[in-house]
N, C-alpha and C. Protein backbone atom coordinates (compact mmCIF):
# COMPACT_ATOMS: atom_id res chain seq x y z
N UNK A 1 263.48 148.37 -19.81
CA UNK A 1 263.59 148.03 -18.41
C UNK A 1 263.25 146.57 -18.19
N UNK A 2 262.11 145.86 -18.65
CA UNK A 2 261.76 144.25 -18.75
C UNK A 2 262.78 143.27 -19.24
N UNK A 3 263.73 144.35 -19.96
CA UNK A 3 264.33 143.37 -20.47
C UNK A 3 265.82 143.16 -19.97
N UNK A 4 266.02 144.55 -18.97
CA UNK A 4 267.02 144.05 -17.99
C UNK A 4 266.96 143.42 -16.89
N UNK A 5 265.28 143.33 -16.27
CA UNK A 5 265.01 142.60 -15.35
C UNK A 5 264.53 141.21 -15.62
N UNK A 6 264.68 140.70 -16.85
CA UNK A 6 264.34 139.17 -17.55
C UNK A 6 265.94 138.60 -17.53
N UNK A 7 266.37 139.56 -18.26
CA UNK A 7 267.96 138.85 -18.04
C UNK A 7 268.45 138.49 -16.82
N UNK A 8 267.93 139.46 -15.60
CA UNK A 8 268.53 139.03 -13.98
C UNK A 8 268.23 137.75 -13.97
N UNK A 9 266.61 137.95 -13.91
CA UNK A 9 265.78 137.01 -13.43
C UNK A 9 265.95 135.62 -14.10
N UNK A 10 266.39 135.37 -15.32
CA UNK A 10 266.54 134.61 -16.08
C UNK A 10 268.20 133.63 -15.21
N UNK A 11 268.98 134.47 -14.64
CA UNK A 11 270.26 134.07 -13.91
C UNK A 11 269.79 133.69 -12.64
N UNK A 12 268.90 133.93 -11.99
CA UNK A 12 268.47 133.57 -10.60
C UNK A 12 268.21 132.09 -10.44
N UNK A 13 269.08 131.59 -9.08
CA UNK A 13 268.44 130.17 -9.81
C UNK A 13 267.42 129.85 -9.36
N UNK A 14 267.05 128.60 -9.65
CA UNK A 14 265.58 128.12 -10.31
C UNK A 14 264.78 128.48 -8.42
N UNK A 15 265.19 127.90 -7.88
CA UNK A 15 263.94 127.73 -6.22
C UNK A 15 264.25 129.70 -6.16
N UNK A 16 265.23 130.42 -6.43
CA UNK A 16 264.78 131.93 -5.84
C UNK A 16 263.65 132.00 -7.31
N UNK A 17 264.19 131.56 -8.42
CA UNK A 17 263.29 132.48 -9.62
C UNK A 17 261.73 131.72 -9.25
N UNK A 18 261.42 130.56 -8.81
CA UNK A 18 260.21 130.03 -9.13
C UNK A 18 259.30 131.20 -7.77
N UNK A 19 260.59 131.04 -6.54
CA UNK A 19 259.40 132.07 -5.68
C UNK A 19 259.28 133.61 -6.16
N UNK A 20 260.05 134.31 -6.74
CA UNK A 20 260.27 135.92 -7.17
C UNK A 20 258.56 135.35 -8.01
N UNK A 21 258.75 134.83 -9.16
CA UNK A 21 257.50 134.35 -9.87
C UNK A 21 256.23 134.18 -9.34
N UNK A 22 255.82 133.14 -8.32
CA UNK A 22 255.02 132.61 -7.64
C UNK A 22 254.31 133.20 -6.22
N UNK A 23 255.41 134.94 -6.63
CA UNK A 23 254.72 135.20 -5.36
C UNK A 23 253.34 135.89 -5.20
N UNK A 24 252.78 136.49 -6.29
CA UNK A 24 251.24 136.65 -6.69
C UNK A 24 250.40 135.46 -6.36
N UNK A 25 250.74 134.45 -6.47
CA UNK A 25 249.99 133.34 -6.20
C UNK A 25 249.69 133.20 -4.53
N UNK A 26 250.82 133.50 -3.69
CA UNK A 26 250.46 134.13 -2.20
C UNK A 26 249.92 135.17 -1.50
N UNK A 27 249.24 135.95 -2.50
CA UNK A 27 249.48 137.44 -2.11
C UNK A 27 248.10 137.30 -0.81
N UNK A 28 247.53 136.53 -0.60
CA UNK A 28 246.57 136.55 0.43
C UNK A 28 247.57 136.44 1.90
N UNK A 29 248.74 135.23 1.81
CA UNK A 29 249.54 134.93 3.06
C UNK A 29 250.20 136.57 3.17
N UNK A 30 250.73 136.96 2.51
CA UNK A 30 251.35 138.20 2.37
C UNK A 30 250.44 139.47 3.16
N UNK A 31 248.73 139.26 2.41
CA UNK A 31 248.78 140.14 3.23
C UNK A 31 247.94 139.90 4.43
N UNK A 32 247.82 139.24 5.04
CA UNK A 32 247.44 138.66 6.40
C UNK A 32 248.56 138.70 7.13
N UNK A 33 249.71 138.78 6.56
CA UNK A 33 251.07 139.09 7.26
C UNK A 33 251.08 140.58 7.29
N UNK A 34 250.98 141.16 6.34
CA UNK A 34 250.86 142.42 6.53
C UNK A 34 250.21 143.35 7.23
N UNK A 35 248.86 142.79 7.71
CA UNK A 35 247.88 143.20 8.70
C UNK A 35 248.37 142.66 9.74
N UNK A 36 248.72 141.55 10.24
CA UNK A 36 248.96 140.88 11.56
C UNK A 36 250.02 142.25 12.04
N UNK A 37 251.17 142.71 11.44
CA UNK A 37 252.36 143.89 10.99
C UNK A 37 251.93 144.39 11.93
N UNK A 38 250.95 144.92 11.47
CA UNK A 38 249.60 146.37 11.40
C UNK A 38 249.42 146.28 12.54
N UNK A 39 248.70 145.70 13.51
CA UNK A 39 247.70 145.68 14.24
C UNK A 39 248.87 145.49 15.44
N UNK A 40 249.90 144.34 15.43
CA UNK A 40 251.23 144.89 16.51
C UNK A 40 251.39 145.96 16.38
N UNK A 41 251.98 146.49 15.34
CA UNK A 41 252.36 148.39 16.14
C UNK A 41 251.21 149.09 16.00
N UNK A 42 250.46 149.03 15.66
CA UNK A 42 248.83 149.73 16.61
C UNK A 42 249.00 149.63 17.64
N UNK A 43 248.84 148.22 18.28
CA UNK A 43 248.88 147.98 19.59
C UNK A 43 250.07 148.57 20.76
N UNK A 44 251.01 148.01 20.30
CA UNK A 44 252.30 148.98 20.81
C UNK A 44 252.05 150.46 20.50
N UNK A 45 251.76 151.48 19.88
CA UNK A 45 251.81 152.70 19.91
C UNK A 45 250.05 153.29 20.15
N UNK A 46 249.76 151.94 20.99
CA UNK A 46 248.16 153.08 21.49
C UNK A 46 248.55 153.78 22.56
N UNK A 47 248.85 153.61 23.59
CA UNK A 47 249.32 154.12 24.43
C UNK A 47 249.58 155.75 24.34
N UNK A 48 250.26 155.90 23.06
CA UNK A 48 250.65 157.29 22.91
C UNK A 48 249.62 158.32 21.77
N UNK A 49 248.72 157.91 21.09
CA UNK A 49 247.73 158.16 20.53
C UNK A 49 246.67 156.97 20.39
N UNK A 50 245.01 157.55 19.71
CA UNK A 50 244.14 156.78 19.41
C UNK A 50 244.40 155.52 18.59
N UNK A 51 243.23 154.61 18.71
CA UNK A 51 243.62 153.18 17.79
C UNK A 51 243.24 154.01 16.37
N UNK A 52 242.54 154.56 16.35
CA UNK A 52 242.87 155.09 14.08
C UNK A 52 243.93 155.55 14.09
N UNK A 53 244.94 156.52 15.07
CA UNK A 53 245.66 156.86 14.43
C UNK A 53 246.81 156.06 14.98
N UNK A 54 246.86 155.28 15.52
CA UNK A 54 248.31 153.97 15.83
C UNK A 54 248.10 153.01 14.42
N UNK A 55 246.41 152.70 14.51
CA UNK A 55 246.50 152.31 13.20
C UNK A 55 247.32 152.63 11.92
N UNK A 56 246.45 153.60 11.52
CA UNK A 56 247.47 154.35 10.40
C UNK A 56 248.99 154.71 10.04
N UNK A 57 249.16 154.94 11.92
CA UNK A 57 251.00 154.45 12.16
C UNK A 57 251.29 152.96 11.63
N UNK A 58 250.26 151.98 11.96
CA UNK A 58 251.13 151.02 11.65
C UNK A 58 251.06 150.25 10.51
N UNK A 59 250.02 150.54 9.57
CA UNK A 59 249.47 150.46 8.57
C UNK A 59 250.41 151.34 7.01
N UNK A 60 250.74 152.35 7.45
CA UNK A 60 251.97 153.44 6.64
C UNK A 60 253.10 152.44 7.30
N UNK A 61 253.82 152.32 8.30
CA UNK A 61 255.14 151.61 8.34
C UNK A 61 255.26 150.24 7.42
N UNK A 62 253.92 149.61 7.73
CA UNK A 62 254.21 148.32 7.37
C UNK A 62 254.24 148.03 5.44
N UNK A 63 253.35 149.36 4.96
CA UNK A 63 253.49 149.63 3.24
C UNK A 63 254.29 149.94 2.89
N UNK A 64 254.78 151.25 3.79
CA UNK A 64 256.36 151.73 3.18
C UNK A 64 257.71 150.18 3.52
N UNK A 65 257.66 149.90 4.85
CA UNK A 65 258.50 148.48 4.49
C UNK A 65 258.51 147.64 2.93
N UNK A 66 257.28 146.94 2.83
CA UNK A 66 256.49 146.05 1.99
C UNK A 66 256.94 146.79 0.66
N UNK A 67 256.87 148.01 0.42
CA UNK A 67 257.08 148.62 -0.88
C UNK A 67 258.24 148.29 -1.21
N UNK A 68 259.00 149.23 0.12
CA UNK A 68 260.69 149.36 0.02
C UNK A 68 260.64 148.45 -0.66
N UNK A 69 260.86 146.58 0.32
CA UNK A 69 261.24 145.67 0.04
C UNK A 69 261.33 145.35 -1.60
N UNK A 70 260.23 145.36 -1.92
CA UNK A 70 259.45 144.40 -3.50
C UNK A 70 260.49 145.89 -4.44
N UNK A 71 260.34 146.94 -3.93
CA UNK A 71 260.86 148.19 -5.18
C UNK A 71 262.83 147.59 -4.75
N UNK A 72 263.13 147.48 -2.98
CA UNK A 72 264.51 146.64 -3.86
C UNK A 72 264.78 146.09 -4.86
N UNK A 73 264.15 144.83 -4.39
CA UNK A 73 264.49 143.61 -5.34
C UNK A 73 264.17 143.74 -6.82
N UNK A 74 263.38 144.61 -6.64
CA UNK A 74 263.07 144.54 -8.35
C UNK A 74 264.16 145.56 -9.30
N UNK A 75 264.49 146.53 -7.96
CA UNK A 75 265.72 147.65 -8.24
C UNK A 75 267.05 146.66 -8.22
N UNK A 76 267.38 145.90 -8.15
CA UNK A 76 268.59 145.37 -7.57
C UNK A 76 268.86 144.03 -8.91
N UNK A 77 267.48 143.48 -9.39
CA UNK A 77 267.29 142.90 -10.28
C UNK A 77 267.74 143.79 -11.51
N UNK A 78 266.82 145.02 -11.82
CA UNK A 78 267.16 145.86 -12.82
C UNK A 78 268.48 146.37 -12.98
N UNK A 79 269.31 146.94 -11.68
CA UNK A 79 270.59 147.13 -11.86
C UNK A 79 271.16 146.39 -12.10
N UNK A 80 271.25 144.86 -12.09
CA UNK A 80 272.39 143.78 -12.44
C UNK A 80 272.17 143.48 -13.65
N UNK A 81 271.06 143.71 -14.47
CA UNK A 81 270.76 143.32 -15.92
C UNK A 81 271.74 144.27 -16.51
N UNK A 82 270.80 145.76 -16.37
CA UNK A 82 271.48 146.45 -16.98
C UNK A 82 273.09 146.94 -17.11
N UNK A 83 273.65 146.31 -16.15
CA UNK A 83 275.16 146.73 -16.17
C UNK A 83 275.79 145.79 -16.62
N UNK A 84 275.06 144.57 -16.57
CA UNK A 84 275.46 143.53 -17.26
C UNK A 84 275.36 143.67 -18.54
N UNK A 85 274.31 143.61 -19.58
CA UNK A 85 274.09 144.31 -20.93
C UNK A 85 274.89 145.45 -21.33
N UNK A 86 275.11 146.09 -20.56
CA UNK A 86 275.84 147.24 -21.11
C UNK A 86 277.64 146.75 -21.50
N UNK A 87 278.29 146.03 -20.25
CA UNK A 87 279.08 145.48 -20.14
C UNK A 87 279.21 144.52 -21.75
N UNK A 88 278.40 143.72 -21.64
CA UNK A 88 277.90 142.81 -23.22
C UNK A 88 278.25 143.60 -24.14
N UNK A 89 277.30 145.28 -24.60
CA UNK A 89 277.42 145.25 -25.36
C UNK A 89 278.57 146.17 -26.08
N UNK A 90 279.58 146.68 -24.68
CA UNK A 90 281.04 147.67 -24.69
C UNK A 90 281.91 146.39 -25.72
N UNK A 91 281.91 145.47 -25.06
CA UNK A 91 282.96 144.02 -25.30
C UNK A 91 282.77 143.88 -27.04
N UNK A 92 284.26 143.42 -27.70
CA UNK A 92 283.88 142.97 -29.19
C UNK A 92 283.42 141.53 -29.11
N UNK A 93 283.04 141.22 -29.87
CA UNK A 93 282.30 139.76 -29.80
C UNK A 93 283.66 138.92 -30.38
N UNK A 94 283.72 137.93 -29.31
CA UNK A 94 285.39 137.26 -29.75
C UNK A 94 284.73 135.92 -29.89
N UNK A 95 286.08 135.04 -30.28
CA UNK A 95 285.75 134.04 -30.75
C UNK A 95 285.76 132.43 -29.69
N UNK A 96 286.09 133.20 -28.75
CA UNK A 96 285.59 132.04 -27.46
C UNK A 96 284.50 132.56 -26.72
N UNK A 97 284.33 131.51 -26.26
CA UNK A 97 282.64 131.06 -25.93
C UNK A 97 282.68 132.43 -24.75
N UNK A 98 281.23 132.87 -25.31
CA UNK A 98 280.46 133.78 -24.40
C UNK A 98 279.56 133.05 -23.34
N UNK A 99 278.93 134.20 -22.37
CA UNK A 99 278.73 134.02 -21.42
C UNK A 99 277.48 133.92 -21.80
N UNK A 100 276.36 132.60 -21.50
CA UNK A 100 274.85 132.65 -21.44
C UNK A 100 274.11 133.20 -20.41
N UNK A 101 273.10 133.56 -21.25
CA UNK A 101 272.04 134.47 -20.79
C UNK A 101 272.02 134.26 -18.72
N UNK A 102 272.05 133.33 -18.72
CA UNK A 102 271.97 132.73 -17.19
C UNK A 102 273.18 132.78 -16.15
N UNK A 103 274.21 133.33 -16.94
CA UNK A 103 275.55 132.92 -16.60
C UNK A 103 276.36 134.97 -15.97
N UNK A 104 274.89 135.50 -15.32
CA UNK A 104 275.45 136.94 -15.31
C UNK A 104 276.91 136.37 -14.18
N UNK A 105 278.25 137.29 -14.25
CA UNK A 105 279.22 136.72 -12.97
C UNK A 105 278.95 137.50 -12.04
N UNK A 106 279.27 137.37 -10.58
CA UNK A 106 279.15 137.32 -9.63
C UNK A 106 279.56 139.20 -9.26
N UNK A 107 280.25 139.48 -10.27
CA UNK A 107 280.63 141.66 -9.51
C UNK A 107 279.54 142.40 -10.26
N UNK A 108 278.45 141.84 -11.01
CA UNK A 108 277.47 142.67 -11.99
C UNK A 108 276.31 142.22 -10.64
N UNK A 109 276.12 141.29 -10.12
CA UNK A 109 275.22 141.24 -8.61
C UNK A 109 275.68 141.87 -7.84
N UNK A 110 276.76 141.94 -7.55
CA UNK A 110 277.75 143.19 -5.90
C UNK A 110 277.11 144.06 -6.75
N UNK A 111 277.73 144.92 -8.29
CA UNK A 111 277.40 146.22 -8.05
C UNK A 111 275.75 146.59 -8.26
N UNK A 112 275.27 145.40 -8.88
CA UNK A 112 273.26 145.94 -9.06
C UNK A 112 273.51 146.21 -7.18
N UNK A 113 273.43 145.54 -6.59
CA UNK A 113 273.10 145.23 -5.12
C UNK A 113 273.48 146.87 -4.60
N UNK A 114 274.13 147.25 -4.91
CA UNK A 114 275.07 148.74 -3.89
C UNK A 114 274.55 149.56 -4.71
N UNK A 115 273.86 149.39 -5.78
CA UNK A 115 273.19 150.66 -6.69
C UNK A 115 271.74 150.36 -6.23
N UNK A 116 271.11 149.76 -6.04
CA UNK A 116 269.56 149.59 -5.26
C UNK A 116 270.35 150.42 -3.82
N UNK A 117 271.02 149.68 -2.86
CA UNK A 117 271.60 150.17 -2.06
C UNK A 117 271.55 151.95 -1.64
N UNK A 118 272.30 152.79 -2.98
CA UNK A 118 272.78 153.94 -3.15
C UNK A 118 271.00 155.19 -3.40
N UNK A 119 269.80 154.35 -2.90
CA UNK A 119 268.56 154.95 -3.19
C UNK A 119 268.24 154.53 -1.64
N UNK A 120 267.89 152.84 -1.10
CA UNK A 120 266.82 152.63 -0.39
C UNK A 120 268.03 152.65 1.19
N UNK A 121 268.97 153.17 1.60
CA UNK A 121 270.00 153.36 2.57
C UNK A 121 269.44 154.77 2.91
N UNK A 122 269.60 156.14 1.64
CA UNK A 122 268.97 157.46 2.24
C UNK A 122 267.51 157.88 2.14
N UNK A 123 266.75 156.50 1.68
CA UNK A 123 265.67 156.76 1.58
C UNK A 123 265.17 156.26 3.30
N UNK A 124 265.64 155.05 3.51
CA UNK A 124 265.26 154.67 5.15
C UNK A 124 265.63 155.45 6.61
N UNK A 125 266.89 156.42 6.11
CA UNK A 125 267.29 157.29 6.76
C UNK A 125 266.39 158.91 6.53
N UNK A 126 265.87 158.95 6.19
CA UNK A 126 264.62 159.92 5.67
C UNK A 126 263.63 159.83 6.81
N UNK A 127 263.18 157.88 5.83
CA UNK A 127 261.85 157.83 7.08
C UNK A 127 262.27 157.79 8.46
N UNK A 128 263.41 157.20 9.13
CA UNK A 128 263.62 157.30 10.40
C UNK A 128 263.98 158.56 11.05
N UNK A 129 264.88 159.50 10.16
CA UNK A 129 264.25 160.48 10.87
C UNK A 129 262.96 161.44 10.90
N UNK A 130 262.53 161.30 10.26
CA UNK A 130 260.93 161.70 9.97
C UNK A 130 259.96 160.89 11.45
N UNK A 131 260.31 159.76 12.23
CA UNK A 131 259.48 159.27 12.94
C UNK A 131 260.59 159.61 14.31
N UNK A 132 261.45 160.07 13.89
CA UNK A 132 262.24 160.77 15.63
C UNK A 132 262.17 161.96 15.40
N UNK A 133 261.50 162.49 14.50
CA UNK A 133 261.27 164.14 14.52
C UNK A 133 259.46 164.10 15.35
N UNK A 134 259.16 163.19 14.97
CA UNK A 134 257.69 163.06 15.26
C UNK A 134 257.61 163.06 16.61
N UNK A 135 258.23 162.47 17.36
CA UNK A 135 257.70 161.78 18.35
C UNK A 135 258.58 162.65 19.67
C-alpha cells in the first residue's frame, strides 16, 4: 500500500507534495481550526439540546469531516498508484522511452479520484441521512 501511495505522491507536484508532507508540522493550526468547527455548531445547535450534547454534535461532525477528508486524499492517492502500477506492470516493456516514476498520465488521476469517490459519496449519504433521521 506505501508503495502505491509513494508513487502518487512522488507525481504530485512539488508546492501540493511539500504541503500533503508538511502538514504534521501544522497540526496545532489544524486543530484550533477544528475546535473553532466545534464550538460554531455547538453554538448553532444549543437551542435544540444542551451545550455537552451540541458539543458532541459538533465535535463528531467536525472528526467525521476531518477524517473523511485526510482518508480521501490518502484513498485517492492510493487508487492512482495502484492502477497505475498495475497498468505498468500488464504492458511489455518496449523499447521507447517509458514513463517516469513522476510522470503518472492524467486518466490513472480521473479514475483513482471516482474510486475514492465510489466509498466517501455513500458513505456521506449515510451520515446525512442519519442526522435527518435524527432530528
Amino acid at each position: 500500500m506505501n508503495a502505491n501511495i509513494s508513487a502518487a505522491i512522488r507525481a504530485v507536484p512539488s508546492e501540493a507534495r511539500e504541503a500533503i508532507v508538511n502538514v504534521r508540522g501544522h497540526w496545532a493550526f489544524l486543530a484550533i481550526g477544528l475546535a473553532i468547527a466545534a464550538a460554531v455548531i455547538a453554538f448553532l445547535n444549543y437551542e435544540f439540546s444542551g451545550l455537552l450534547a451540541s458539543l458532541a454534535i459538533g465535535v463528531g461532525m467536525v472528526l467525521f469531516c476531518a477524517v473523511t477528508l485526510i482518508g480521501g486524499i490518502a484513498s485517492w492517492l492510493f487508487f492512482t498508484g495502484l492502477l497505475w502500477r498495475r497498468s505498468e506492470a500488464r504492458t511489455p516493456p518496449r523499447r521507447m522511452r517509458r514513463l517516469a516514476d513522476d510522470d503518472i498520465p492524467r486518466r490513472f488521476w480521473f479514475s483513482g479520484f471516482f474510486a475514492t469517490l465510489l466509498w466517501i459519496v455513500p458513505l456521506y449519504a449515510l451520515a446525512l441521512g442519519l442526522v435527518s433521521a435524527t432530528e
